[in-house]
C-alpha atoms as a PDB file:
ATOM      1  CA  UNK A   1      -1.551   4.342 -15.433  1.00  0.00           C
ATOM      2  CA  UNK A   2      -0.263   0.989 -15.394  1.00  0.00           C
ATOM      3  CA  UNK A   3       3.176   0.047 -16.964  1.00  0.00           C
ATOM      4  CA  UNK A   4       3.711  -0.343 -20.320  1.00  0.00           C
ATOM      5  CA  UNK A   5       3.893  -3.591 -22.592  1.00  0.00           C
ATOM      6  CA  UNK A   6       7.318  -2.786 -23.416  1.00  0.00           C
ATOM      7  CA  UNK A   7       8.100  -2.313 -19.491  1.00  0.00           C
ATOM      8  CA  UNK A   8       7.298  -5.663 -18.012  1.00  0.00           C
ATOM      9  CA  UNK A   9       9.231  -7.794 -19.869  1.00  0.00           C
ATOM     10  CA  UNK A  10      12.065  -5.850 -18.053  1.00  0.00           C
ATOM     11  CA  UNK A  11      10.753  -5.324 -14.634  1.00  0.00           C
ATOM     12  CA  UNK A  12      10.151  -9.364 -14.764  1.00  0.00           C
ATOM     13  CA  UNK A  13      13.547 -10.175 -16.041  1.00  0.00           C
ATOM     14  CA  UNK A  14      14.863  -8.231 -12.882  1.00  0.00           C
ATOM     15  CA  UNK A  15      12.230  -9.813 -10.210  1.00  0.00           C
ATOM     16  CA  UNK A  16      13.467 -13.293 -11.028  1.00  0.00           C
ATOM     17  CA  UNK A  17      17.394 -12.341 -10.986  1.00  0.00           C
ATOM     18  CA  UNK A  18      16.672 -10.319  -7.577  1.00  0.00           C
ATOM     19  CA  UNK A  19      17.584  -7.297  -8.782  1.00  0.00           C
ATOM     20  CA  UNK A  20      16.069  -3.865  -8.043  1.00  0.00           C
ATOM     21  CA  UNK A  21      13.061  -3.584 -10.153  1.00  0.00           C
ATOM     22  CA  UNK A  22      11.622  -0.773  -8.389  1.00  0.00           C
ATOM     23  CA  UNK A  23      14.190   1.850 -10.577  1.00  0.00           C
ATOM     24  CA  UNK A  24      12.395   0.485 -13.890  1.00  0.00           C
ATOM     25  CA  UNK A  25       9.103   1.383 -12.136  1.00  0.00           C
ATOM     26  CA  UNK A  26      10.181   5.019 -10.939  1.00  0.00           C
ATOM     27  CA  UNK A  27      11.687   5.574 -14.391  1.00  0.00           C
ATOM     28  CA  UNK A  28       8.369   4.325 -16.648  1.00  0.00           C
ATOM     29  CA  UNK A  29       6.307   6.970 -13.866  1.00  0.00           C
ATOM     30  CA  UNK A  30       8.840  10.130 -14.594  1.00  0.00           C
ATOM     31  CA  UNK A  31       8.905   9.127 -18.368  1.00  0.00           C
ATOM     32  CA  UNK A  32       4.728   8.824 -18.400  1.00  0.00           C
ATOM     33  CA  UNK A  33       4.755  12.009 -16.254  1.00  0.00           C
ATOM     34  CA  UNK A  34       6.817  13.683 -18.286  1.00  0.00           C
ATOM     35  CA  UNK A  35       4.557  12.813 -21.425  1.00  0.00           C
ATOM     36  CA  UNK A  36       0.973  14.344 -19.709  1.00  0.00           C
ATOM     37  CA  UNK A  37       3.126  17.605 -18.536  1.00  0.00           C
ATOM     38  CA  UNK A  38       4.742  18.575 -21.988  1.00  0.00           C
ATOM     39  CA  UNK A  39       1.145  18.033 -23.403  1.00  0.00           C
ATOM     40  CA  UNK A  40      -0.520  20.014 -20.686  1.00  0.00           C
ATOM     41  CA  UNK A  41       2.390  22.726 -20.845  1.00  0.00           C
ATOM     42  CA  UNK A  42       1.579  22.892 -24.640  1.00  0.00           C
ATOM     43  CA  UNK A  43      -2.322  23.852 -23.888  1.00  0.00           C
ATOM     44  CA  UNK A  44      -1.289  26.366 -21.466  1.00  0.00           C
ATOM     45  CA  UNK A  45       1.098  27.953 -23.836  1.00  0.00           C
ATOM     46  CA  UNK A  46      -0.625  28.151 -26.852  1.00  0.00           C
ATOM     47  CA  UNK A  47      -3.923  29.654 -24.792  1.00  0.00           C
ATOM     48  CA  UNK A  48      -1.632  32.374 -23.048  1.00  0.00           C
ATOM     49  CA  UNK A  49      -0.596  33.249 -26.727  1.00  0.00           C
ATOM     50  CA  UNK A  50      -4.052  33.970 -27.557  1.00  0.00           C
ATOM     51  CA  UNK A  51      -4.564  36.105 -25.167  1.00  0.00           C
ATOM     52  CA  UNK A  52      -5.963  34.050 -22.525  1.00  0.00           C
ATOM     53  CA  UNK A  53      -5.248  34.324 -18.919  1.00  0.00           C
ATOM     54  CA  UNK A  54      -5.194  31.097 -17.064  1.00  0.00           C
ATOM     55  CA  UNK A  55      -8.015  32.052 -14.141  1.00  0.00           C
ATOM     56  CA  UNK A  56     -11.096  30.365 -12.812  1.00  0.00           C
ATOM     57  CA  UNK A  57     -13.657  31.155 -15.293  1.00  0.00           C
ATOM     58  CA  UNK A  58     -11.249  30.639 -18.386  1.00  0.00           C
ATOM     59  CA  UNK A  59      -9.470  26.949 -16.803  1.00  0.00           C
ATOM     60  CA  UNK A  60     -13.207  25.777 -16.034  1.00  0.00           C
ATOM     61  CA  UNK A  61     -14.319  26.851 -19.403  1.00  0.00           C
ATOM     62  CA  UNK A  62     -11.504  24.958 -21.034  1.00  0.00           C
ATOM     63  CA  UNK A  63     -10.592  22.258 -18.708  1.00  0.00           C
ATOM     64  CA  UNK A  64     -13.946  21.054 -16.893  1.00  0.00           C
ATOM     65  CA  UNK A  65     -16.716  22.133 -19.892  1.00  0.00           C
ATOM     66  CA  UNK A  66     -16.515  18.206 -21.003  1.00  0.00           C
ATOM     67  CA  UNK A  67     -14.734  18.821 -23.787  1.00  0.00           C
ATOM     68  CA  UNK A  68     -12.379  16.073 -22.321  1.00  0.00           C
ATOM     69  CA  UNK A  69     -12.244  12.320 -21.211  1.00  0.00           C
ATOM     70  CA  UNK A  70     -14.055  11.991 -17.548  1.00  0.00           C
ATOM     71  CA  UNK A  71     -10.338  10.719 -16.434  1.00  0.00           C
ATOM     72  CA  UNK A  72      -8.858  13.871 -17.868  1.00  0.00           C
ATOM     73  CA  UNK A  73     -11.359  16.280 -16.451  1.00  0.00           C
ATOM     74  CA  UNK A  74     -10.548  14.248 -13.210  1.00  0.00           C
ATOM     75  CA  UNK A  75      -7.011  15.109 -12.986  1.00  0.00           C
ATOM     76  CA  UNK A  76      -7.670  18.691 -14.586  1.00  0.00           C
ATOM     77  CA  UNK A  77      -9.798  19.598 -11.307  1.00  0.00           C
ATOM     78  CA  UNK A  78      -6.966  17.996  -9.071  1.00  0.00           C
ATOM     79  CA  UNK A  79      -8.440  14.463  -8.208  1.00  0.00           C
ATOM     80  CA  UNK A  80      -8.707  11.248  -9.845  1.00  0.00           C
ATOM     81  CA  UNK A  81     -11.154   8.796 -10.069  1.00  0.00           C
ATOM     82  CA  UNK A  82     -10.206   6.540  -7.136  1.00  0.00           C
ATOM     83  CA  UNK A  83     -10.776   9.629  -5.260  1.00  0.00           C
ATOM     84  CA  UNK A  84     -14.259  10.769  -6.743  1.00  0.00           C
ATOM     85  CA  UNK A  85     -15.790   7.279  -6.726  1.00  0.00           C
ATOM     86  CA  UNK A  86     -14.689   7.314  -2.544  1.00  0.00           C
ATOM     87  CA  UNK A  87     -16.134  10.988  -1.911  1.00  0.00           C
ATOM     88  CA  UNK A  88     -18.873  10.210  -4.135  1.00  0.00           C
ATOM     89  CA  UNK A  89     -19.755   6.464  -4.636  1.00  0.00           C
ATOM     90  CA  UNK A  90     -18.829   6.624  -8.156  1.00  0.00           C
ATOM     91  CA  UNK A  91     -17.137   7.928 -10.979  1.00  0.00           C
ATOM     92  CA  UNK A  92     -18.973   7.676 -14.073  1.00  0.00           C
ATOM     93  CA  UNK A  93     -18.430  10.666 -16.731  1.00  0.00           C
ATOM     94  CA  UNK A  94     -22.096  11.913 -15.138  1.00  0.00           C
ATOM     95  CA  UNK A  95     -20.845  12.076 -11.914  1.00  0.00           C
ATOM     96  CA  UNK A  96     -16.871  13.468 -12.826  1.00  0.00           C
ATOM     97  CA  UNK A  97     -18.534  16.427 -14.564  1.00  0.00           C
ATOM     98  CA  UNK A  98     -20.448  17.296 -12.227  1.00  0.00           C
ATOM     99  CA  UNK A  99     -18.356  17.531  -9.072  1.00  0.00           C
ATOM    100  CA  UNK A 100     -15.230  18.674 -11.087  1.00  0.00           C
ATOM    101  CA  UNK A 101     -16.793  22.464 -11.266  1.00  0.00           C
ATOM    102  CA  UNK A 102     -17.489  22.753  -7.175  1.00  0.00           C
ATOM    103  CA  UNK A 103     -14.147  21.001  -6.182  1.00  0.00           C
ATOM    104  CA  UNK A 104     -12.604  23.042  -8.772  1.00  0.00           C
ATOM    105  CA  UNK A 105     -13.937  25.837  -6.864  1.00  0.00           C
ATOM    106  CA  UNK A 106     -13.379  25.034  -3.542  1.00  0.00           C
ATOM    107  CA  UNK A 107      -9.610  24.449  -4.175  1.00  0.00           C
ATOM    108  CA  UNK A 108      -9.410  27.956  -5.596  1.00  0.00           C
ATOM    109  CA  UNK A 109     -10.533  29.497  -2.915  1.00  0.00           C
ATOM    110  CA  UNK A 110      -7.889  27.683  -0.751  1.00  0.00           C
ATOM    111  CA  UNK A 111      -5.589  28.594  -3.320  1.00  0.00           C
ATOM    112  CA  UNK A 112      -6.465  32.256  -3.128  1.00  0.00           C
ATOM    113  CA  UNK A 113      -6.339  32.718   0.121  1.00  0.00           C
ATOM    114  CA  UNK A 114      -3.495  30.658   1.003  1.00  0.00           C
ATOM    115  CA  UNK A 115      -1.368  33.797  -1.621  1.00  0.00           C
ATOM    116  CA  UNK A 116      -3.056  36.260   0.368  1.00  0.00           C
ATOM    117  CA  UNK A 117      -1.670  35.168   3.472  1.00  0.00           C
ATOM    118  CA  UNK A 118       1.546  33.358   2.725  1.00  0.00           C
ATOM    119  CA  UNK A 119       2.647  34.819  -0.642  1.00  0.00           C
ATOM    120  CA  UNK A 120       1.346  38.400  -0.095  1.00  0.00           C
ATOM    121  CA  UNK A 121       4.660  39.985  -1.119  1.00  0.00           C
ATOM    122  CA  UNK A 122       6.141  36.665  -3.516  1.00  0.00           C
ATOM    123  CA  UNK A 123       6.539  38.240  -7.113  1.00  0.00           C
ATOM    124  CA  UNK A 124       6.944  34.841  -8.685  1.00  0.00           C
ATOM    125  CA  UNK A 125       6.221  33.656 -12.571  1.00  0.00           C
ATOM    126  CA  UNK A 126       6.585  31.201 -14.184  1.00  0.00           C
ATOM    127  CA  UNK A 127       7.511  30.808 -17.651  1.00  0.00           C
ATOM    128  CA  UNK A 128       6.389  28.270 -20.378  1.00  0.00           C
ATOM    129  CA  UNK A 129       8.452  28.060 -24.395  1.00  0.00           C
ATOM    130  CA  UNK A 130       6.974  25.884 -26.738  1.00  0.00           C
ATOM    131  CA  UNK A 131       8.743  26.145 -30.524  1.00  0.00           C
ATOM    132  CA  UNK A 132       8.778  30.065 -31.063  1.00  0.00           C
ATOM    133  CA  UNK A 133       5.976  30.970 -28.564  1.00  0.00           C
ATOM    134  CA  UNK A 134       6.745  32.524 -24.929  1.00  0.00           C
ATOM    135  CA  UNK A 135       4.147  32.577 -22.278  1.00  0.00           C
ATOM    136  CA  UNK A 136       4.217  33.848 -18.368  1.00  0.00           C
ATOM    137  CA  UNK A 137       2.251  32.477 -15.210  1.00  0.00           C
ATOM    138  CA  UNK A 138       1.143  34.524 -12.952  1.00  0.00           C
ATOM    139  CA  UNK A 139       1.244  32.802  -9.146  1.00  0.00           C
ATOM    140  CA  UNK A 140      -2.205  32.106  -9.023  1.00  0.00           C
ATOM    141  CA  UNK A 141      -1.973  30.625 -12.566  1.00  0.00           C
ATOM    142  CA  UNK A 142       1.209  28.661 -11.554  1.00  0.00           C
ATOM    143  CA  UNK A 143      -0.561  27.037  -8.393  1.00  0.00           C
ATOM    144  CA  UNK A 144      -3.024  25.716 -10.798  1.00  0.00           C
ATOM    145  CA  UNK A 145      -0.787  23.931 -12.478  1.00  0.00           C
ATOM    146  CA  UNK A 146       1.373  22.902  -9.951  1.00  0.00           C
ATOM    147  CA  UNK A 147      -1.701  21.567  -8.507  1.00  0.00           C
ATOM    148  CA  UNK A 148      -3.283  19.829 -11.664  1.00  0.00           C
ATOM    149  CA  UNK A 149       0.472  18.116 -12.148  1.00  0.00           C
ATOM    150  CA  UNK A 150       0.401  16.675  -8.628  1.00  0.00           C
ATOM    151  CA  UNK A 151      -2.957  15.324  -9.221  1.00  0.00           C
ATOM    152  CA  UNK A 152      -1.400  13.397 -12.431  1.00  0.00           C
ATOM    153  CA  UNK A 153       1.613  12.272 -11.087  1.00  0.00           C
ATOM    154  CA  UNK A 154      -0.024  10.663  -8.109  1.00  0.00           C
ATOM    155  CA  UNK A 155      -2.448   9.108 -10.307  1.00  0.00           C
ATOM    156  CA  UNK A 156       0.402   7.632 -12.819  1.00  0.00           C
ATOM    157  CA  UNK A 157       2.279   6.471  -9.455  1.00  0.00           C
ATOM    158  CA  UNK A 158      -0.382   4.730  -8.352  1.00  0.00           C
ATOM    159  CA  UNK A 159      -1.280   3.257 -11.239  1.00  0.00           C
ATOM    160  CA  UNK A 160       2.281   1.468 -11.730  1.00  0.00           C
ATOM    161  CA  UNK A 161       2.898   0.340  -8.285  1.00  0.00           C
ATOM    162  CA  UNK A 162      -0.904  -1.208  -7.873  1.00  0.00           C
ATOM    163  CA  UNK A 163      -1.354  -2.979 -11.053  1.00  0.00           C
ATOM    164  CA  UNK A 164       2.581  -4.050 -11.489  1.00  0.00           C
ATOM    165  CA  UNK A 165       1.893  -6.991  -8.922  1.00  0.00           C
ATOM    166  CA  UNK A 166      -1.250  -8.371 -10.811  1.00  0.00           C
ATOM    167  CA  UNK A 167      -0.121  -7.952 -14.264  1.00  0.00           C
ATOM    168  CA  UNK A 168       3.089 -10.031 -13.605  1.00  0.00           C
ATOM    169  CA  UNK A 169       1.734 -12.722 -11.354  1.00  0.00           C
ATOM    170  CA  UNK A 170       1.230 -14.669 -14.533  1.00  0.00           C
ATOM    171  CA  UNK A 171       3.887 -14.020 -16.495  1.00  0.00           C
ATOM    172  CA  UNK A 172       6.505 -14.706 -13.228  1.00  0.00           C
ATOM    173  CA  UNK A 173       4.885 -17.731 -12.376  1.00  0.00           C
ATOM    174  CA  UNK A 174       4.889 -19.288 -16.077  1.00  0.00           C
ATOM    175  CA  UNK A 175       8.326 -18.170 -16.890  1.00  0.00           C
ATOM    176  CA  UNK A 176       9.096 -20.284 -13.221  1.00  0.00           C
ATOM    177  CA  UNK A 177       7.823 -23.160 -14.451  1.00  0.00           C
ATOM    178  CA  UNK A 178       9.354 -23.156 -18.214  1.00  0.00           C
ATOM    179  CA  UNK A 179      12.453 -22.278 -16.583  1.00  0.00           C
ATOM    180  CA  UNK A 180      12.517 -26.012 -14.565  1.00  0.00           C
ATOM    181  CA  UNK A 181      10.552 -27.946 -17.532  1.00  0.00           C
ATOM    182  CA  UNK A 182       7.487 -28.099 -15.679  1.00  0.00           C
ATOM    183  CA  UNK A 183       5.115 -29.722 -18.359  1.00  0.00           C
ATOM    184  CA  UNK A 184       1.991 -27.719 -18.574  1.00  0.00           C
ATOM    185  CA  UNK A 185      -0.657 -30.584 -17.795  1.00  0.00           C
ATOM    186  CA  UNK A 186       0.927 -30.114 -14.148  1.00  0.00           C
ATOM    187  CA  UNK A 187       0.338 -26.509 -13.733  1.00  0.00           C
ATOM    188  CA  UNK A 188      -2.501 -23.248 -14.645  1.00  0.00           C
ATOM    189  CA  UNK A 189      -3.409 -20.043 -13.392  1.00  0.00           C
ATOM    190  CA  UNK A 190      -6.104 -19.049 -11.495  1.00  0.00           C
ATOM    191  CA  UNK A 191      -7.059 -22.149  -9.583  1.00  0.00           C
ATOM    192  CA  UNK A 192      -9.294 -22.416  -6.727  1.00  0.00           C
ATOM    193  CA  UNK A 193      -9.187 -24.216  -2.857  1.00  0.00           C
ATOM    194  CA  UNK A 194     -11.841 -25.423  -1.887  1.00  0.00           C
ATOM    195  CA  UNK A 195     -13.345 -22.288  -0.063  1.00  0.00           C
ATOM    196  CA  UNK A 196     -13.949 -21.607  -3.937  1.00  0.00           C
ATOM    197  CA  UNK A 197     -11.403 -18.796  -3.031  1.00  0.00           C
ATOM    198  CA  UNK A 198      -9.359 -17.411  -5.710  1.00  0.00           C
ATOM    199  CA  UNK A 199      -5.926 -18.237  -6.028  1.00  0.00           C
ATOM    200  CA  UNK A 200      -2.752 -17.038  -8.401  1.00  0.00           C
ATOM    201  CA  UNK A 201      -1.257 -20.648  -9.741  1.00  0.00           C
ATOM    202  CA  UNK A 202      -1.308 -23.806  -8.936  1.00  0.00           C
ATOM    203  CA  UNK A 203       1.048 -26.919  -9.698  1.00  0.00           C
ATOM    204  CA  UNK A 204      -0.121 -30.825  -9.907  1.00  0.00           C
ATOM    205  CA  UNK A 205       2.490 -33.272  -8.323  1.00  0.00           C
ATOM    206  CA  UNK A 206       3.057 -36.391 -10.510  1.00  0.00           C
ATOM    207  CA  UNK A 207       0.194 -38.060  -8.599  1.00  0.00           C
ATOM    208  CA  UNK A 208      -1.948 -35.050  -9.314  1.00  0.00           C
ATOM    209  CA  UNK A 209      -2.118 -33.614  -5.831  1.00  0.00           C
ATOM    210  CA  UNK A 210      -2.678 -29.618  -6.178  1.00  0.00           C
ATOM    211  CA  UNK A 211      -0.243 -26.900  -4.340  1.00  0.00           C
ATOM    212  CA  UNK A 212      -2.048 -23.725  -4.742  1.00  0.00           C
ATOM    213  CA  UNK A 213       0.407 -20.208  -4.867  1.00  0.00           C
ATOM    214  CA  UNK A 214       0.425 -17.287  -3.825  1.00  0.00           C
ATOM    215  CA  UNK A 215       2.198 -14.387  -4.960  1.00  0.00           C
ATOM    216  CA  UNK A 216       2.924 -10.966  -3.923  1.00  0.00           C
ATOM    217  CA  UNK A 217       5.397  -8.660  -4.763  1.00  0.00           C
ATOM    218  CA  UNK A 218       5.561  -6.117  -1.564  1.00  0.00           C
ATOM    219  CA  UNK A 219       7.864  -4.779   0.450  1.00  0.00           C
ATOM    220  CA  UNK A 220       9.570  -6.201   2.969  1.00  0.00           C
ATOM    221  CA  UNK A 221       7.712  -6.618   6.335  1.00  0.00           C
ATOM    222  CA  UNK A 222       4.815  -6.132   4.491  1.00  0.00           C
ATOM    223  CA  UNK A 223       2.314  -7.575   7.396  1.00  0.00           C
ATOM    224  CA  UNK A 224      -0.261  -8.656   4.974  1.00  0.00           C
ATOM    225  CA  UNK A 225       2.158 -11.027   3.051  1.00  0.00           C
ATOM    226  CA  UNK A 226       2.543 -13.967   5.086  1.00  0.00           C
ATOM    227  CA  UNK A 227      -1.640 -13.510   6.453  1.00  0.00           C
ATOM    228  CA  UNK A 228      -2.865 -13.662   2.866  1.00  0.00           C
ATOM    229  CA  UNK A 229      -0.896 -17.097   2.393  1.00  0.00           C
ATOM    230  CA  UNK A 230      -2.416 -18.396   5.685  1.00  0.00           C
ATOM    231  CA  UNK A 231      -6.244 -17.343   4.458  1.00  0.00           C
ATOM    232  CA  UNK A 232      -5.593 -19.067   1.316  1.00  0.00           C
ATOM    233  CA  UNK A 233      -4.500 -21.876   2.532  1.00  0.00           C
ATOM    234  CA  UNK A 234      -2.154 -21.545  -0.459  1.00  0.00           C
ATOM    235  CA  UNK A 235       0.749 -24.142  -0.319  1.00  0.00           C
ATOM    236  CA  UNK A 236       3.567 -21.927  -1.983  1.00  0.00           C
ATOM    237  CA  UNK A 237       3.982 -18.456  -1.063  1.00  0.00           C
ATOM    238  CA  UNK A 238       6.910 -16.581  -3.474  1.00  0.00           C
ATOM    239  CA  UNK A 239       7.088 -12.987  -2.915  1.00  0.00           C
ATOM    240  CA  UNK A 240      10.162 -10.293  -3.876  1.00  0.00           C
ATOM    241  CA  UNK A 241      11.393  -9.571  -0.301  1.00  0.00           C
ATOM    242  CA  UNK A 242       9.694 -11.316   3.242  1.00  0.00           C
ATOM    243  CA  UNK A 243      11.065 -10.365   6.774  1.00  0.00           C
ATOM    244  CA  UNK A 244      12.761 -13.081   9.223  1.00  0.00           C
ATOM    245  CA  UNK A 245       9.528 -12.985  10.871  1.00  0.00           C
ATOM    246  CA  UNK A 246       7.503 -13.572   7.551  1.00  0.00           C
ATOM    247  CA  UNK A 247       9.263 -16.693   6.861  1.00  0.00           C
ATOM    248  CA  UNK A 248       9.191 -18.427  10.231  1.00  0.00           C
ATOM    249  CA  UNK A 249       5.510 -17.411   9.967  1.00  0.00           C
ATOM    250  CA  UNK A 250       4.867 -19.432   6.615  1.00  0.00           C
ATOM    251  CA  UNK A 251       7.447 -22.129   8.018  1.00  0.00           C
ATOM    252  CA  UNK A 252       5.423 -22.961  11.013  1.00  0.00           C
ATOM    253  CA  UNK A 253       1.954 -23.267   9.381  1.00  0.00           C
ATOM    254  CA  UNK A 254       3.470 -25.630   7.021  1.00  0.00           C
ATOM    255  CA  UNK A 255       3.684 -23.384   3.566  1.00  0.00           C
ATOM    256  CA  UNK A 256       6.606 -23.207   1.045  1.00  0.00           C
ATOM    257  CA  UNK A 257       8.572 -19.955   0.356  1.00  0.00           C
ATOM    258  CA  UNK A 258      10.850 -18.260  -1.913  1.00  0.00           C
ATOM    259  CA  UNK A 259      12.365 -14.814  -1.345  1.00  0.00           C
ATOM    260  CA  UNK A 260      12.915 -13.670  -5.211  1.00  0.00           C
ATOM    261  CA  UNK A 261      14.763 -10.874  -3.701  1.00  0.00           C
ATOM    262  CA  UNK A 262      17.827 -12.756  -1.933  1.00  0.00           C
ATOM    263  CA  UNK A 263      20.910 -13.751  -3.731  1.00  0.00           C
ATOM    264  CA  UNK A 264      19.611 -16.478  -6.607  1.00  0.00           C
ATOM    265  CA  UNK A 265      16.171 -16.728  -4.724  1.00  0.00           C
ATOM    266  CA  UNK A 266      14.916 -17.996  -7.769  1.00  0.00           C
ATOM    267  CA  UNK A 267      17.129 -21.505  -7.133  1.00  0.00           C
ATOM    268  CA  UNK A 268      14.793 -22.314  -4.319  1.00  0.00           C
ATOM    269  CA  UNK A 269      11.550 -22.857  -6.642  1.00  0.00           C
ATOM    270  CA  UNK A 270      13.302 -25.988  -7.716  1.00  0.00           C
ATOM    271  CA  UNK A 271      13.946 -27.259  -3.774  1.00  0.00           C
ATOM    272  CA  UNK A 272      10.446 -26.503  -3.730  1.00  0.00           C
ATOM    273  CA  UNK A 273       8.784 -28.851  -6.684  1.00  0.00           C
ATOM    274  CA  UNK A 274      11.207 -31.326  -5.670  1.00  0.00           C
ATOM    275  CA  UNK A 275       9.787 -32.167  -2.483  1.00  0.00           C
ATOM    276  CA  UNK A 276       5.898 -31.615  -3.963  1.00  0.00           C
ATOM    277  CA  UNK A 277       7.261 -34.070  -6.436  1.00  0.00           C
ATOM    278  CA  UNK A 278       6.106 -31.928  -9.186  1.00  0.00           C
ATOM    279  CA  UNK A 279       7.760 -32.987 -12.184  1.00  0.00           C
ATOM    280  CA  UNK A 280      10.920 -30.468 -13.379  1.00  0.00           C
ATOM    281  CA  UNK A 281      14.284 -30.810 -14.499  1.00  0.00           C
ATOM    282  CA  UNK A 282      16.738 -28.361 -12.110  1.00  0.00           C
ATOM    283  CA  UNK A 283      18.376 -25.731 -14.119  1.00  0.00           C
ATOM    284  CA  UNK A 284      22.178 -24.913 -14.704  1.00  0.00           C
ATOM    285  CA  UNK A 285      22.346 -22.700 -17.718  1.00  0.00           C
ATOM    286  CA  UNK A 286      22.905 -19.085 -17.873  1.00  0.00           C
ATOM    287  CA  UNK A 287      20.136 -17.238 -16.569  1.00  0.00           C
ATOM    288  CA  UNK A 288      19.991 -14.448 -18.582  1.00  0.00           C
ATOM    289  CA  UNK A 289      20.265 -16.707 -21.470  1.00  0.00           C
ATOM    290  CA  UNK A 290      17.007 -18.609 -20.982  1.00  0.00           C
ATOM    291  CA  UNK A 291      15.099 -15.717 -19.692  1.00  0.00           C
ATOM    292  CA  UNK A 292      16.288 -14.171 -23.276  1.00  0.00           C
ATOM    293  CA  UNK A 293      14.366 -17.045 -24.744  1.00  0.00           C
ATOM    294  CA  UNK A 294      11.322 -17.695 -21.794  1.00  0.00           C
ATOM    295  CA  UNK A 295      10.187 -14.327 -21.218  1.00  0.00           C
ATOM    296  CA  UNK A 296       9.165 -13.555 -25.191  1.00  0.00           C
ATOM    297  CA  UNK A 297       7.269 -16.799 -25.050  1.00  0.00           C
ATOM    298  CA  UNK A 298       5.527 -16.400 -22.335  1.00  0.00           C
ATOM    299  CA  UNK A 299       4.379 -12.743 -22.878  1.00  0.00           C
ATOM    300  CA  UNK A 300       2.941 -14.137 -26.338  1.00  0.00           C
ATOM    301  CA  UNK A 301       1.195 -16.960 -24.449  1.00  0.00           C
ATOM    302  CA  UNK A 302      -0.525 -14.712 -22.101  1.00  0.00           C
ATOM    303  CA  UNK A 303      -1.288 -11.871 -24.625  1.00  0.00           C
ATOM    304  CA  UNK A 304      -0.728  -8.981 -22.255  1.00  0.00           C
END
């Protein structure tokens, strides 16, 4: 599940100011998280109160009949569809319902026999409250559920952390350039070198020279960083943190960096334009100020 609207802004504001974004993340994953297992905890509830006990035939019935979205089902059998579509080749709805049953079943049987020999004498329940009802969970029932809320929370996880980097290449890069009065005949998104490979941004110089970007927001060592630069041939490389060894690596083969993550990283994008001789204007404001204004503007340009 990738972050919210109202999310980026935020984790943007704090990439550019070098602060640690990655809390913002981990709290927009608990508070999705949190969302699914209330819901799913409500399901479970209101079925025990009914009389139903949560076992194989009466989850499958309920969970992995169709009666759901093909991502739902997904996480309801304890996968998700990154998973099925590499097991499988693919995850359309055809394919999801079909496999959920037998993997369903499969992990059941691991499940069973993994009480029979570890938990043989383990009394354990758990218990569920939702407004005036009351239900109990066996252990089998509660390893179900345990299991089905580890399949969502890696799913939400990964979600947030893969499509944070792509959503906000844009939106960091444009808020870059407003923030040094780039005019926008000397930069876009998207352009391409001239292996008609794909790159993030590029910038014109005032004699209309292109410097293509790059821009990943890894961790630090990361050793893909500084080798997707170099394939690229792209001419400014800006990433959140890059290892000693990252930046003499981009230094020597001649490309541009910034470090978001050191202390006012951000200063360097203007050392940077400077010597490209792309037109900008340095800035000395308050920071927070003019991302107060930038970052609204930008988000409305882009439509995200």
């Amino acid at each position: 599940m990738p972050l919210s609207k109202e999310a980026l802004p935020q984790v943007l504001r704090m990439i550019i100011k070098g602060e640690h974004y990655r809390k913002a993340v981990i709290n927009e994953i608990s508070n999705d998280f949190m969302r699914f297992t209330v819901d799913f905890f409500k399901d479970i509830c209101l079925a025990k109160v009914q009389g139903m006990n949560i076992e194989e035939d009466w989850y499958k019935r309920y969970f992995l009949s169709g009666g759901f979205s093909k991502d739902e089902t997904a996480i309801y059998t304890g996968l998700n569809n990154k998973t099925i579509t590499n097991i499988y080749g693919s995850a359309a709805r055809k394919v999801v319902l079909q496999v959920a049953p037998e993997y369903y079943d499969e992990t059941m049987r691991r499940v069973s026999a993994l009480i029979s020999q570890e938990f043989a004498e383990v009394d354990l329940e758990m218990t569920l409250r939702y407004q005036d009802l009351s239900a109990h969970l066996s252990l089998h029932e509660s390893l179900i559920v345990v299991n089905t809320l580890a399949a969502k929370h890696a799913e939400i996880r990964g979600g947030a952390w893969s499509g944070l980097g792509k959503r906000l290449e844009l939106p960091l890069m444009l808020t870059l350039a407003k923030l040094y009065h780039v005019p926008s005949s000397h930069y876009a998104g998207k352009g391409l070198t001239g292996e008609s490979r794909e790159v993030d941004f590029h910038f014109l110089s005032a004699s209309g020279q292109q410097f293509f970007c790059e821009v990943k927001l890894m961790g630090k060592g990361n050793p893909e960083s500084a080798d997707s630069a170099i394939a690229r041939r792209s001419n400014i490389f800006i990433a959140q943190t890059l290892s000693d060894n990252n930046k003499h690596q981009l230094t020597n083969r001649g490309h541009h960096w910034i470090e978001l993550g050191a202390r006012d990283g951000y200063k360097r994008m203007h050392t940077v334009f400077s010597y490209l001789d792309v037109p900008c204007a340095p800035f000395h404001g308050d920071l927070d100020s003019a991302l107060d204004a930038i970052i609204p503007q930008v988000f409305e340009e882009i439509a995200l």
